[in-house]
PDB file of N, CA and C in Angstrom:
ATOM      1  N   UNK A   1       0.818  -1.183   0.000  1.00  0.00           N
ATOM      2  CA  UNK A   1       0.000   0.000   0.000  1.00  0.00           C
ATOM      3  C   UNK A   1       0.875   1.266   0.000  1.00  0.00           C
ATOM      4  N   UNK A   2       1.905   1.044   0.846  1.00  0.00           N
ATOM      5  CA  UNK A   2       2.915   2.563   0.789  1.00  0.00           C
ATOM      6  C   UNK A   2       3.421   2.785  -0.606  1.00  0.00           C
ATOM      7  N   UNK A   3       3.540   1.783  -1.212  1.00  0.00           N
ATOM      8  CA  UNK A   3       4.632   1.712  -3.040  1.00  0.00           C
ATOM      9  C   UNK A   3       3.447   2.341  -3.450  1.00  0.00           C
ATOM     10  N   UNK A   4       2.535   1.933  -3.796  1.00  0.00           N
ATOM     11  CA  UNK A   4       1.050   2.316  -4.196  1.00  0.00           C
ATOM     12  C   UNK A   4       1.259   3.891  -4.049  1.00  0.00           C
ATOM     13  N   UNK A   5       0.940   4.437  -2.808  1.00  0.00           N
ATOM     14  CA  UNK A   5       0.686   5.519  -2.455  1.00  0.00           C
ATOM     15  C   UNK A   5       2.179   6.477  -2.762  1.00  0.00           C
ATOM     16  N   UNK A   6       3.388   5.843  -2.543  1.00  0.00           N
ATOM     17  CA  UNK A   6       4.809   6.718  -3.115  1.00  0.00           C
ATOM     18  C   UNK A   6       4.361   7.092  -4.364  1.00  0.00           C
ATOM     19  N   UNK A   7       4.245   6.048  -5.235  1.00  0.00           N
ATOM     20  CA  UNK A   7       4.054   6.376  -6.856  1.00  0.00           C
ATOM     21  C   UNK A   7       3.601   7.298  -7.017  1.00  0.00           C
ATOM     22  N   UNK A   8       1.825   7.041  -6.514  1.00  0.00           N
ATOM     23  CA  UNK A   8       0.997   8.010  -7.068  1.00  0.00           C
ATOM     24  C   UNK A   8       1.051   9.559  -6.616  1.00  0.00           C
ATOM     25  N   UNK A   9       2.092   9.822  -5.336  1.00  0.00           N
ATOM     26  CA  UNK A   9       2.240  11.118  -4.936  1.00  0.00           C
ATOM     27  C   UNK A   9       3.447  11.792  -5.651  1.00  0.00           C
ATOM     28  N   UNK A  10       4.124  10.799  -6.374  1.00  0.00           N
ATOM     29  CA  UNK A  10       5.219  11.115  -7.055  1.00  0.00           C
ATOM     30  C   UNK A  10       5.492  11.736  -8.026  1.00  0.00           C
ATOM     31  N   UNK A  11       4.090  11.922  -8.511  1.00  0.00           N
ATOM     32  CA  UNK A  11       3.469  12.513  -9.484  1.00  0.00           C
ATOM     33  C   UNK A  11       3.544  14.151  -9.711  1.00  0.00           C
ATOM     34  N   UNK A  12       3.053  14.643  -8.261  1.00  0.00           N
ATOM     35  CA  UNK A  12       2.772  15.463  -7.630  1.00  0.00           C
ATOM     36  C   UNK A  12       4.331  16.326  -6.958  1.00  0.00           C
ATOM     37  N   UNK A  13       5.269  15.341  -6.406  1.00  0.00           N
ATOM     38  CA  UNK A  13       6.202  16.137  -5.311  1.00  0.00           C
ATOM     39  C   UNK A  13       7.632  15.400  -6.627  1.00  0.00           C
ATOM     40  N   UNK A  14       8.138  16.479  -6.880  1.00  0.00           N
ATOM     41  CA  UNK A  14       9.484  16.512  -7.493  1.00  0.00           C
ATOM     42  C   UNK A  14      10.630  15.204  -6.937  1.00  0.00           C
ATOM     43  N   UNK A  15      10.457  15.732  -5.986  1.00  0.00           N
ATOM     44  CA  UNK A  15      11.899  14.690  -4.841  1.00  0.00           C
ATOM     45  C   UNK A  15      11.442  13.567  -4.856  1.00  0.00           C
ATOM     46  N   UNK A  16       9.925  13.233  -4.885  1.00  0.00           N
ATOM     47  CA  UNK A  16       9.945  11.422  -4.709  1.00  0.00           C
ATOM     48  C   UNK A  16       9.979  10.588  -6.178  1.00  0.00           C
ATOM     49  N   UNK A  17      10.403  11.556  -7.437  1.00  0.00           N
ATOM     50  CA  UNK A  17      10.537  11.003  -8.735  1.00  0.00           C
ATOM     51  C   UNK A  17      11.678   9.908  -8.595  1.00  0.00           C
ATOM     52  N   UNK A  18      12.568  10.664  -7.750  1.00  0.00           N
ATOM     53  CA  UNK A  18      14.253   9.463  -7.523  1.00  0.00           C
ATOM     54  C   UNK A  18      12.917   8.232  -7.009  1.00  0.00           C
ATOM     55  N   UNK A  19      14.121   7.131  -7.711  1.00  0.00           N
ATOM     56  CA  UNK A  19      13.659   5.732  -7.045  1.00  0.00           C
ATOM     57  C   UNK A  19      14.384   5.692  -6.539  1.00  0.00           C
ATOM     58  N   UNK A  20      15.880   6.085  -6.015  1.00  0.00           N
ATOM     59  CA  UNK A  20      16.380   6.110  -4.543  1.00  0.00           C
ATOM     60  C   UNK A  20      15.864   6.073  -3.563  1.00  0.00           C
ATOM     61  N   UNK A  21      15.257   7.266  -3.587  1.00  0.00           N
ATOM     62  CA  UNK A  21      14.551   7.590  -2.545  1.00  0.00           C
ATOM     63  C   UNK A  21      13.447   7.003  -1.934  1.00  0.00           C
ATOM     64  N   UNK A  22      12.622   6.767  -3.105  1.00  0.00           N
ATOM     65  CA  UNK A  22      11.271   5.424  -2.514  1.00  0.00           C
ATOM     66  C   UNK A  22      11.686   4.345  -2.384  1.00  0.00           C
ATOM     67  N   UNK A  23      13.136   3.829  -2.536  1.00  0.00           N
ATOM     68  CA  UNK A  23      13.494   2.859  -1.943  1.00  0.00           C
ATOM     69  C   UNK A  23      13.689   2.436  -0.344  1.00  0.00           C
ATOM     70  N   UNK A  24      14.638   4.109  -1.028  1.00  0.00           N
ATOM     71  CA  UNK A  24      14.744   4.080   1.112  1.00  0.00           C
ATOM     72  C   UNK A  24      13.556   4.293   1.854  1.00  0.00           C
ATOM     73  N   UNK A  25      12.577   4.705   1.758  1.00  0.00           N
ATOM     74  CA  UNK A  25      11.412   4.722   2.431  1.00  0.00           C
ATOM     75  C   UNK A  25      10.799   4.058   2.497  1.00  0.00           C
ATOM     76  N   UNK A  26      10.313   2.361   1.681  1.00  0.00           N
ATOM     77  CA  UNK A  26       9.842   1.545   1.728  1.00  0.00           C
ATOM     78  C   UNK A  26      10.918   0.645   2.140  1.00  0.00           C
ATOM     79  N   UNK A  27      12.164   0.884   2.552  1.00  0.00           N
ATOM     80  CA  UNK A  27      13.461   0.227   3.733  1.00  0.00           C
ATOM     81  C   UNK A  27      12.461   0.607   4.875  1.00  0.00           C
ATOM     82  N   UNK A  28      12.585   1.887   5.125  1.00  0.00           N
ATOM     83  CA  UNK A  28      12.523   2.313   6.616  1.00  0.00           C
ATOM     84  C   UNK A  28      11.357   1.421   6.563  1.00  0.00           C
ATOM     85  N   UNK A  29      10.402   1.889   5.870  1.00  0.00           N
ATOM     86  CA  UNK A  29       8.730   1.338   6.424  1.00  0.00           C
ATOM     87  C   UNK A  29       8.930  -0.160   6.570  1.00  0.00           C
ATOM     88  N   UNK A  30       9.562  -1.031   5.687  1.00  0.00           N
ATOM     89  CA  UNK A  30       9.681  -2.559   6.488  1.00  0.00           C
ATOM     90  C   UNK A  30      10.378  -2.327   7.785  1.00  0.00           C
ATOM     91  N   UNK A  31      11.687  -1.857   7.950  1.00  0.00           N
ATOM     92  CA  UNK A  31      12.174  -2.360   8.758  1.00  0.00           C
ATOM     93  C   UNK A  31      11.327  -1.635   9.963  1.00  0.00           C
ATOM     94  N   UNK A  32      10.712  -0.445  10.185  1.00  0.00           N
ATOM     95  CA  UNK A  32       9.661   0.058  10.753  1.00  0.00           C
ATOM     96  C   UNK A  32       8.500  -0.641  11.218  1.00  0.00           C
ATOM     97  N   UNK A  33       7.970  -1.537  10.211  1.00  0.00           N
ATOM     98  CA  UNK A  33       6.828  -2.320  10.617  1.00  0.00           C
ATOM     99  C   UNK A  33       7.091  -3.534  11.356  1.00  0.00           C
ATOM    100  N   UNK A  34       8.540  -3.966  10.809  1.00  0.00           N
ATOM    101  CA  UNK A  34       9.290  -5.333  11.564  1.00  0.00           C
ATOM    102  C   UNK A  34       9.225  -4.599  13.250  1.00  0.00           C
ATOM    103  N   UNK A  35       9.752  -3.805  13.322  1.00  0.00           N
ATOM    104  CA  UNK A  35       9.909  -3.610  14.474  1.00  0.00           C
ATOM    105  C   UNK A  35       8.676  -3.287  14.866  1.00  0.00           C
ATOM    106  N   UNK A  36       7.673  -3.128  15.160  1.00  0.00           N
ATOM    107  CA  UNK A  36       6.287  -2.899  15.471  1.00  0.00           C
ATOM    108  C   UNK A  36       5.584  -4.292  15.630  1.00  0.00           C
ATOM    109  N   UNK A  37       6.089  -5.323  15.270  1.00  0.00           N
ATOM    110  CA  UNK A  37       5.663  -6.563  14.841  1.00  0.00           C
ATOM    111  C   UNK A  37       6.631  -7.349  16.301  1.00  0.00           C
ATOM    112  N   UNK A  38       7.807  -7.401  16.246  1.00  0.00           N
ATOM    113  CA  UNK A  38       8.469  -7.410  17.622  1.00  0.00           C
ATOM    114  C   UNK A  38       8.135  -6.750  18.726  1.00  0.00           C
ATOM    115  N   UNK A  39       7.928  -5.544  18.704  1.00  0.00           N
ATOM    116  CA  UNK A  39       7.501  -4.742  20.441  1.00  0.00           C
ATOM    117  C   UNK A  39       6.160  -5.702  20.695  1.00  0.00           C
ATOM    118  N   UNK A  40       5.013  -5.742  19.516  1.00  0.00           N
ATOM    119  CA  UNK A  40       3.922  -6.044  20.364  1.00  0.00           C
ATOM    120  C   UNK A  40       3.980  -7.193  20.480  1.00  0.00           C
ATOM    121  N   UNK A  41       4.704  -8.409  20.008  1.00  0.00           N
ATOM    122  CA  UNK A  41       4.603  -9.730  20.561  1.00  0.00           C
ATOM    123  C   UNK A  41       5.741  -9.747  21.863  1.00  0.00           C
ATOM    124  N   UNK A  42       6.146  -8.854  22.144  1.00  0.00           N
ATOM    125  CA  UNK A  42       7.074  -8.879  23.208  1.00  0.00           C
ATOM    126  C   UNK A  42       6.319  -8.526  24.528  1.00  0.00           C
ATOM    127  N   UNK A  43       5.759  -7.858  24.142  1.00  0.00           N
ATOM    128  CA  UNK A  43       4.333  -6.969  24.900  1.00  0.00           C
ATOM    129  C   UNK A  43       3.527  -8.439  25.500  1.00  0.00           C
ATOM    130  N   UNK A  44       3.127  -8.834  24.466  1.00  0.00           N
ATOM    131  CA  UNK A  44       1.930  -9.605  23.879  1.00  0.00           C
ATOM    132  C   UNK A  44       2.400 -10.772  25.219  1.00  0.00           C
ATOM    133  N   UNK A  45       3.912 -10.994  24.933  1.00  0.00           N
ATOM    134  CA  UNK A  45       4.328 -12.346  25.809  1.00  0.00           C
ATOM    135  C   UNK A  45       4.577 -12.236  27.470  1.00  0.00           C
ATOM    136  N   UNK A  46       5.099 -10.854  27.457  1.00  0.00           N
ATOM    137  CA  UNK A  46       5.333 -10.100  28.847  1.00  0.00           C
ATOM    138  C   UNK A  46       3.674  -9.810  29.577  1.00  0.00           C
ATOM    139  N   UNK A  47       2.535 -10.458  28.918  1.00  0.00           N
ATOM    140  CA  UNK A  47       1.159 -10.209  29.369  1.00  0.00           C
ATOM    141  C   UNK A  47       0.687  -8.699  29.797  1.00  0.00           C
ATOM    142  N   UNK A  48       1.437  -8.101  28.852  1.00  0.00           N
ATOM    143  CA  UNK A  48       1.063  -6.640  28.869  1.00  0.00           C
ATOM    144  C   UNK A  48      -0.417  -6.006  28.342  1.00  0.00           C
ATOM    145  N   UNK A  49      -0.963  -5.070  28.151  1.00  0.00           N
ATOM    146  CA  UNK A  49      -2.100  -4.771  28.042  1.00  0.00           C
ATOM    147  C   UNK A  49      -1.674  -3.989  26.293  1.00  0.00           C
ATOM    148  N   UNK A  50      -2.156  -3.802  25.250  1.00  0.00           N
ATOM    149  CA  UNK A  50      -1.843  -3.307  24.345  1.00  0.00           C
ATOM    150  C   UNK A  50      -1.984  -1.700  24.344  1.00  0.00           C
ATOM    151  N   UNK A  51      -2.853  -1.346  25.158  1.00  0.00           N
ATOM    152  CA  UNK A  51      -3.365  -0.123  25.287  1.00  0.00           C
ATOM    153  C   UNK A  51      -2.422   0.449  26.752  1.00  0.00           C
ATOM    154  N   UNK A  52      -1.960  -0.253  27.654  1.00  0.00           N
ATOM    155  CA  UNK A  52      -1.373   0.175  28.412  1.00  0.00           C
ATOM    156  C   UNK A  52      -0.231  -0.480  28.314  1.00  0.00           C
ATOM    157  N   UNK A  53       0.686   0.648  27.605  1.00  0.00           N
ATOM    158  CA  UNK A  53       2.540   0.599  27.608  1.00  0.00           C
ATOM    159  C   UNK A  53       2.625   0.847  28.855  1.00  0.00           C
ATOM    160  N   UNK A  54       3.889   0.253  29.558  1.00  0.00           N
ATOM    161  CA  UNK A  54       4.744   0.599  30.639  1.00  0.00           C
ATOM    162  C   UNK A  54       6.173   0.212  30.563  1.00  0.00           C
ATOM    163  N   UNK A  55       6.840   0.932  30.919  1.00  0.00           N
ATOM    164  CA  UNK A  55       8.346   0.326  31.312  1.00  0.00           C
ATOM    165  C   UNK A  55       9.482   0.015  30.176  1.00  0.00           C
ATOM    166  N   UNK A  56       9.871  -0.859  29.610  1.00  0.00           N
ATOM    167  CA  UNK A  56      10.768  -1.357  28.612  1.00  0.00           C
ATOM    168  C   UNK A  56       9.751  -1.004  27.664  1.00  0.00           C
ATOM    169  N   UNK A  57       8.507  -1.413  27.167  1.00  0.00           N
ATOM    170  CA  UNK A  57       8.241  -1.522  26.254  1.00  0.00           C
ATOM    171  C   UNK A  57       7.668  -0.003  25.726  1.00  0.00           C
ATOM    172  N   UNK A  58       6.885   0.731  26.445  1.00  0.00           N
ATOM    173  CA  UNK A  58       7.199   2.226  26.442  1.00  0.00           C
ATOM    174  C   UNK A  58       8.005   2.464  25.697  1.00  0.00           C
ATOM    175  N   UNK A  59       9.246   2.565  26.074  1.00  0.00           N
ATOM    176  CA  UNK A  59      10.949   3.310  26.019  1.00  0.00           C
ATOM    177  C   UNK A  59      11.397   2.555  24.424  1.00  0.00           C
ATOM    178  N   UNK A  60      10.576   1.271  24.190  1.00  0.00           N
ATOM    179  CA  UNK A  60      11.230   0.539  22.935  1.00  0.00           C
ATOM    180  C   UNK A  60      10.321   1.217  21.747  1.00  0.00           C
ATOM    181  N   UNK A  61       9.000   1.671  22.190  1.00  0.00           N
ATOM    182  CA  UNK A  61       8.382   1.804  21.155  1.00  0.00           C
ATOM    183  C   UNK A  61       8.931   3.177  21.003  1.00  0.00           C
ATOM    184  N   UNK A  62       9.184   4.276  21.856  1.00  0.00           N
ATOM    185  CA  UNK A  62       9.388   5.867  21.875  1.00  0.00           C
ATOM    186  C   UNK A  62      10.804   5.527  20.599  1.00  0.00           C
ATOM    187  N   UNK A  63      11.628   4.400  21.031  1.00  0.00           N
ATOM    188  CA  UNK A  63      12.819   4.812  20.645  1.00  0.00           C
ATOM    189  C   UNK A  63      12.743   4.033  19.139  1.00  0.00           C
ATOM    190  N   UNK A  64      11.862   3.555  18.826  1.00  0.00           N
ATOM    191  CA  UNK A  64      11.755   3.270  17.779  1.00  0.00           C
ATOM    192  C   UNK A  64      10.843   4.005  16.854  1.00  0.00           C
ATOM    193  N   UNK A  65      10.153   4.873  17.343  1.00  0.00           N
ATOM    194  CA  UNK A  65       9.315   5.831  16.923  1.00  0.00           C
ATOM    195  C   UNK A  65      10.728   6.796  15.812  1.00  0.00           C
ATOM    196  N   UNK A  66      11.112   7.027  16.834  1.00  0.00           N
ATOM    197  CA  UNK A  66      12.385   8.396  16.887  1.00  0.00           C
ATOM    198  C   UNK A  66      13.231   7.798  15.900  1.00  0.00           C
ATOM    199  N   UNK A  67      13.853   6.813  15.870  1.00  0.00           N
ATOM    200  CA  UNK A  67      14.807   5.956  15.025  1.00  0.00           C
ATOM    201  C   UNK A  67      13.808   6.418  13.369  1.00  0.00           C
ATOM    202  N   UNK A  68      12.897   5.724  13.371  1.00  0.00           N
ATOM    203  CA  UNK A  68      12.330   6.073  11.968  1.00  0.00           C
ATOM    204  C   UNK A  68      12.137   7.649  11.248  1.00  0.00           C
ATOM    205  N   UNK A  69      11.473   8.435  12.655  1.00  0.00           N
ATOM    206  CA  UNK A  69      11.561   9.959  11.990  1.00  0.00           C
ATOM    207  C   UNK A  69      12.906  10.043  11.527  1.00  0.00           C
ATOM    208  N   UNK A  70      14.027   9.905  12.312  1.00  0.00           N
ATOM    209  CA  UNK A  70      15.461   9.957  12.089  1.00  0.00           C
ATOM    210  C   UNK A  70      15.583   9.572  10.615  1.00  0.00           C
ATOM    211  N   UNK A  71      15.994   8.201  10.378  1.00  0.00           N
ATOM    212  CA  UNK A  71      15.829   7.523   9.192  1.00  0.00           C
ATOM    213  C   UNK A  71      15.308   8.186   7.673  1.00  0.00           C
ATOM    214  N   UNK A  72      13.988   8.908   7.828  1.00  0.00           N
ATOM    215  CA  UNK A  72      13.273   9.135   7.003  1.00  0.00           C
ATOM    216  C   UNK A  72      13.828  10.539   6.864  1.00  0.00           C
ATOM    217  N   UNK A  73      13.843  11.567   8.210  1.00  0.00           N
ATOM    218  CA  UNK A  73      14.965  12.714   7.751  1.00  0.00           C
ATOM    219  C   UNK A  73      15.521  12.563   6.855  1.00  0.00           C
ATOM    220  N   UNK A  74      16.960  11.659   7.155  1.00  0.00           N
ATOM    221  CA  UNK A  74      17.753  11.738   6.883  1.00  0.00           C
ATOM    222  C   UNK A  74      17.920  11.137   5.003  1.00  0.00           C
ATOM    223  N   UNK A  75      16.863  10.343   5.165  1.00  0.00           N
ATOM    224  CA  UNK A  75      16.993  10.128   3.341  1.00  0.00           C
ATOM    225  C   UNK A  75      16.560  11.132   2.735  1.00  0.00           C
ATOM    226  N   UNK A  76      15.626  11.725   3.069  1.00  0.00           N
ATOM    227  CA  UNK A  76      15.110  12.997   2.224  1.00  0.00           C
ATOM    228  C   UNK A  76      15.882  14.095   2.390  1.00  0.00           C
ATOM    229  N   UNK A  77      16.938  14.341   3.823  1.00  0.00           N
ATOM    230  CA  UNK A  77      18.143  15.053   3.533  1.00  0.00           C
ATOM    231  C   UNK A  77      19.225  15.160   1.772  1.00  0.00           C
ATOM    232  N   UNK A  78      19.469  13.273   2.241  1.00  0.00           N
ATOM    233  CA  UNK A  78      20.319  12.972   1.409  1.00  0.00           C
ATOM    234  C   UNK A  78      19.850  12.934  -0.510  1.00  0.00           C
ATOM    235  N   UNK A  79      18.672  12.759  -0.449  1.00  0.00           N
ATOM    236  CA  UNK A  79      18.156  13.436  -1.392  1.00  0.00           C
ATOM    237  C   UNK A  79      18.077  14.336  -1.666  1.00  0.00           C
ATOM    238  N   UNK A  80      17.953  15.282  -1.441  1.00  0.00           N
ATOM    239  CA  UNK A  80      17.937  16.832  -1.156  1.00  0.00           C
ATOM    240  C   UNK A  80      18.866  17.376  -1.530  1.00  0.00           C
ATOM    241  N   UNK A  81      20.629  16.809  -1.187  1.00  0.00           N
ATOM    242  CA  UNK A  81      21.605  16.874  -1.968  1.00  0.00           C
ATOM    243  C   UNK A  81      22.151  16.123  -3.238  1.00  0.00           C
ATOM    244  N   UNK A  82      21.622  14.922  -3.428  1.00  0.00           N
ATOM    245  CA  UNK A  82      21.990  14.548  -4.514  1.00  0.00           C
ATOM    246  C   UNK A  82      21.537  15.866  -5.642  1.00  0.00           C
ATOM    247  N   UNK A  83      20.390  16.027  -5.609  1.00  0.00           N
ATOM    248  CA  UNK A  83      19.103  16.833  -6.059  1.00  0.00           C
ATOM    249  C   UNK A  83      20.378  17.916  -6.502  1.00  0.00           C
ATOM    250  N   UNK A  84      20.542  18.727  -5.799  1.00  0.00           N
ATOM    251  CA  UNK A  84      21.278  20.104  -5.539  1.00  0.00           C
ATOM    252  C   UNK A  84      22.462  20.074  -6.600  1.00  0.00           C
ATOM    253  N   UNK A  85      23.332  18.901  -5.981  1.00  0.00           N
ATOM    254  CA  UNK A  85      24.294  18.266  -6.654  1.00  0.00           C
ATOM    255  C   UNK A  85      24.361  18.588  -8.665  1.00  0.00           C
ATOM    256  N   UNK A  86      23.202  17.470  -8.368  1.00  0.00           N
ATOM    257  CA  UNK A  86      22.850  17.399  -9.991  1.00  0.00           C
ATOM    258  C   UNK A  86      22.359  19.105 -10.969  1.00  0.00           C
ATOM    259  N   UNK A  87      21.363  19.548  -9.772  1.00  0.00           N
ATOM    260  CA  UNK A  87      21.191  21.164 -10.373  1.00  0.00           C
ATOM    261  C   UNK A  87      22.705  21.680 -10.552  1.00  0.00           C
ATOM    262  N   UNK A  88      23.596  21.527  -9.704  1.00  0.00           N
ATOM    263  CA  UNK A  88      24.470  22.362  -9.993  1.00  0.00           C
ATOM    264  C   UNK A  88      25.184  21.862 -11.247  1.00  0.00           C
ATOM    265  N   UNK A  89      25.672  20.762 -11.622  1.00  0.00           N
ATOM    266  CA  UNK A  89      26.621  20.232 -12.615  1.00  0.00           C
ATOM    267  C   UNK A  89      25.739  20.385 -13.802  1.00  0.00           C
ATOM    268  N   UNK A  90      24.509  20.553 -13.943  1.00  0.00           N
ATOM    269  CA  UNK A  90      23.143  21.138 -15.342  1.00  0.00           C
ATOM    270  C   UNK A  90      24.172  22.664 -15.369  1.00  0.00           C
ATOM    271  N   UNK A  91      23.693  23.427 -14.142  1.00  0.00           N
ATOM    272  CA  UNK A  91      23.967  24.775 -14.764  1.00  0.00           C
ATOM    273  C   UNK A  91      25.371  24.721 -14.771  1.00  0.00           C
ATOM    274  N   UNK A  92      26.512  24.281 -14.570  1.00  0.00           N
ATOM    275  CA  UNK A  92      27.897  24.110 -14.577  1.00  0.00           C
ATOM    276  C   UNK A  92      28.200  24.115 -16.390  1.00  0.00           C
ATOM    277  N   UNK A  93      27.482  22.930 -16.801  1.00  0.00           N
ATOM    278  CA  UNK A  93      27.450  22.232 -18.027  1.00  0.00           C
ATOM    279  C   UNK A  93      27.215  23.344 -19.175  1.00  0.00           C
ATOM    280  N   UNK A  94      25.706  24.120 -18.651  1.00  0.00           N
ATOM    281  CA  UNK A  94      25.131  24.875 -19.759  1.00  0.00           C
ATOM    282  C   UNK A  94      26.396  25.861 -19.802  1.00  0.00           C
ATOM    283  N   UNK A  95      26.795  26.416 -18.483  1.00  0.00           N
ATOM    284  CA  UNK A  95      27.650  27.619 -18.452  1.00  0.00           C
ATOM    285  C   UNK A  95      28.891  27.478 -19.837  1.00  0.00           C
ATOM    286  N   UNK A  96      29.254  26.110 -19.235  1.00  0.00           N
ATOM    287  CA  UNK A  96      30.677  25.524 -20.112  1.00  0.00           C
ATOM    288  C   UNK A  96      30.207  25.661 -21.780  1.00  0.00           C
ATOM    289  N   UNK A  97      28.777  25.178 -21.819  1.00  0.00           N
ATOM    290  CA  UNK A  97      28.253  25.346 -23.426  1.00  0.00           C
ATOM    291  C   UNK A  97      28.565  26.261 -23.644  1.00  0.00           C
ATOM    292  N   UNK A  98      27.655  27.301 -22.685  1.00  0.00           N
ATOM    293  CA  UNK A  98      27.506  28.708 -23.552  1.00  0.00           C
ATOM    294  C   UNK A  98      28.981  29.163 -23.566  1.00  0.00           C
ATOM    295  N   UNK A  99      29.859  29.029 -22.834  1.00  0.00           N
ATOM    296  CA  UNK A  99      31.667  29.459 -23.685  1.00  0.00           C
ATOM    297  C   UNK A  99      31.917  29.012 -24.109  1.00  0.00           C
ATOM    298  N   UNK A 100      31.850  27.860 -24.884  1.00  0.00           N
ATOM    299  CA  UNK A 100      32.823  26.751 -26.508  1.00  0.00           C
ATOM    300  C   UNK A 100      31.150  27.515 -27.172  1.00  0.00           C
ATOM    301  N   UNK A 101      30.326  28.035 -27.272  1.00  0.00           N
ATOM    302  CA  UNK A 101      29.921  28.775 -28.179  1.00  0.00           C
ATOM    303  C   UNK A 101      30.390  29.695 -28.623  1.00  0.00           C
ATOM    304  N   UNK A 102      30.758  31.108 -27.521  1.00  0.00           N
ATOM    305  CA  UNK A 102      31.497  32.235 -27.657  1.00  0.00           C
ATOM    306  C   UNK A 102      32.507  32.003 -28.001  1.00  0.00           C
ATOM    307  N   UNK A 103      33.504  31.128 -27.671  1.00  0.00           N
ATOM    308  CA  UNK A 103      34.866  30.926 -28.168  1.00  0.00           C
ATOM    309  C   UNK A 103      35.024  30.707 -29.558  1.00  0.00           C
ATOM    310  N   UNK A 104      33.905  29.608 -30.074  1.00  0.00           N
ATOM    311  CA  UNK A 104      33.691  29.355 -31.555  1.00  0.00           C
ATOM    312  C   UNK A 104      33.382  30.369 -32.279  1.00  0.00           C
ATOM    313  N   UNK A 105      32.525  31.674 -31.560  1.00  0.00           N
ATOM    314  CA  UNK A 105      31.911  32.860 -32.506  1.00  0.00           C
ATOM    315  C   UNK A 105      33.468  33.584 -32.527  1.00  0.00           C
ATOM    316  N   UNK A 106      34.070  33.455 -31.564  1.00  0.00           N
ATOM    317  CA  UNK A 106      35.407  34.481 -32.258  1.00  0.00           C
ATOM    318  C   UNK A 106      35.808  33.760 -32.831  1.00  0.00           C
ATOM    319  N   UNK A 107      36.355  32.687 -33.108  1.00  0.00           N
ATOM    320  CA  UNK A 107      37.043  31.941 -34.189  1.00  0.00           C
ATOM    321  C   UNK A 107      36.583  32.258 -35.529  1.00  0.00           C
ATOM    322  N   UNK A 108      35.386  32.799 -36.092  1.00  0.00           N
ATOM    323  CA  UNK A 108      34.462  33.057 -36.992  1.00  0.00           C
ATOM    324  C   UNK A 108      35.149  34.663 -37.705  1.00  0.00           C
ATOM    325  N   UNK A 109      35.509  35.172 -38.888  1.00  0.00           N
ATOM    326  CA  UNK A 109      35.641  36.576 -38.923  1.00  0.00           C
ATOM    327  C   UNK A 109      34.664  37.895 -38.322  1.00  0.00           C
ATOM    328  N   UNK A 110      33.223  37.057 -38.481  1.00  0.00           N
ATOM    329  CA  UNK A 110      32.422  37.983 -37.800  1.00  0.00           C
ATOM    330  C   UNK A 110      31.617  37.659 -36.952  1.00  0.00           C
ATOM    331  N   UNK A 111      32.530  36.937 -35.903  1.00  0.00           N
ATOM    332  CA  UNK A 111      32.368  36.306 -34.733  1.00  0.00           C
ATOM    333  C   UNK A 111      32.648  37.473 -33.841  1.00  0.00           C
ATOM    334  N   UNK A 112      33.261  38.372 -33.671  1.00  0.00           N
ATOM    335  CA  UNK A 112      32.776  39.437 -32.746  1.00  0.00           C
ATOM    336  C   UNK A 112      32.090  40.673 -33.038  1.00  0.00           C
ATOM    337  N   UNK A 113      32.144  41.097 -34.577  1.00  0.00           N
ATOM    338  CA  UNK A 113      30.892  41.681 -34.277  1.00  0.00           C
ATOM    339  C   UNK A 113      29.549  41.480 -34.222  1.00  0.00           C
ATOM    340  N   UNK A 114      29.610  40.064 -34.278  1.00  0.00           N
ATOM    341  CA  UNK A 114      28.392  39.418 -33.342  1.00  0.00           C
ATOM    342  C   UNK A 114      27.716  39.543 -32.090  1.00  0.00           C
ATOM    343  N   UNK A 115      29.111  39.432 -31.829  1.00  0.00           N
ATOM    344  CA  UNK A 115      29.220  39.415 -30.045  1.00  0.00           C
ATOM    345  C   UNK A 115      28.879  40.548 -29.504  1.00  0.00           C
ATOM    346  N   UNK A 116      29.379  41.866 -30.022  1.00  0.00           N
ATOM    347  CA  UNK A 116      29.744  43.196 -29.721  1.00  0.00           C
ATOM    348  C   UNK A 116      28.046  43.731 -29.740  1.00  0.00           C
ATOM    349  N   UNK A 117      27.214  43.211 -30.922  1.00  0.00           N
ATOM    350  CA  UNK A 117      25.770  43.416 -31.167  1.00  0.00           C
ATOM    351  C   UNK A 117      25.098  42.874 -30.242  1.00  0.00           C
ATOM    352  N   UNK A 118      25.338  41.495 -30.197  1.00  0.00           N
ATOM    353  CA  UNK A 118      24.445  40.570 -28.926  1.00  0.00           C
ATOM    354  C   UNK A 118      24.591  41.456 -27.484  1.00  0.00           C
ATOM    355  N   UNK A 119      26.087  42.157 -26.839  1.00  0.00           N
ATOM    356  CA  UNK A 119      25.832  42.970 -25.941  1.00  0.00           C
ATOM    357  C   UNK A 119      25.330  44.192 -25.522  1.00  0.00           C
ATOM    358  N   UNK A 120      24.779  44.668 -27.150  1.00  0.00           N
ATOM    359  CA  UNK A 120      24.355  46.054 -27.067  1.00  0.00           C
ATOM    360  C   UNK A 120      22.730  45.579 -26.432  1.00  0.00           C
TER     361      UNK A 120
END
């Protein structure tokens, strides 16, 4: 259901186009649900009440709560820079075009008063 729902929002939000990225998030969400699947049979065996956390299991679920926000930060951080990354080496690229253009227009006899017009 989450792949389902990545896709179709993917549509919509720029950053979740990487399949990097919905990878790592359907990581976290297994390993997220694994662990949710462990606390409550741990719960479950310790004859705990499901509705009433106490003690270890409290503190396991808080810290596994936190572990995932963490997690999920941090990929959409790291996305965030790949992202950046890549914008920059586009406009790096075009920049480099647009001078082996200019360089080629002076090579031309009337390659600068080309140039000289284009800046007026």
């Amino acid at each position: 259901m989450l792949l389902l729902a990545l896709e179709l929002v993917a549509r919509h939000i720029p950053m979740l186009r990487d399949g990097v990225l919905r990878l790592r998030l359907m990581w976290i969400a297994t390993i997220a649900l694994s662990a949710v699947v462990v606390v409550l049979t741990w719960q479950a065996m310790i004859g705990q009440s499901i509705v009433a956390r106490a003690g270890a299991i409290l503190v396991a679920g808080c810290a596994m709560l936190l572990g995932t926000i963490i997690a999920i930060f941090a990929s959409v951080q790291a996305a965030r820079a790949v992202e950046s990354r890549v914008s920059q080496d586009r406009l790096d690229d075009a920049i480099d075009d647009e001078q082996m253009v200019l360089d080629a227009a002076d090579l031309l006899p009337s390659g600068r008063a080309l140039r000289e017009r284009d800046s007026c």
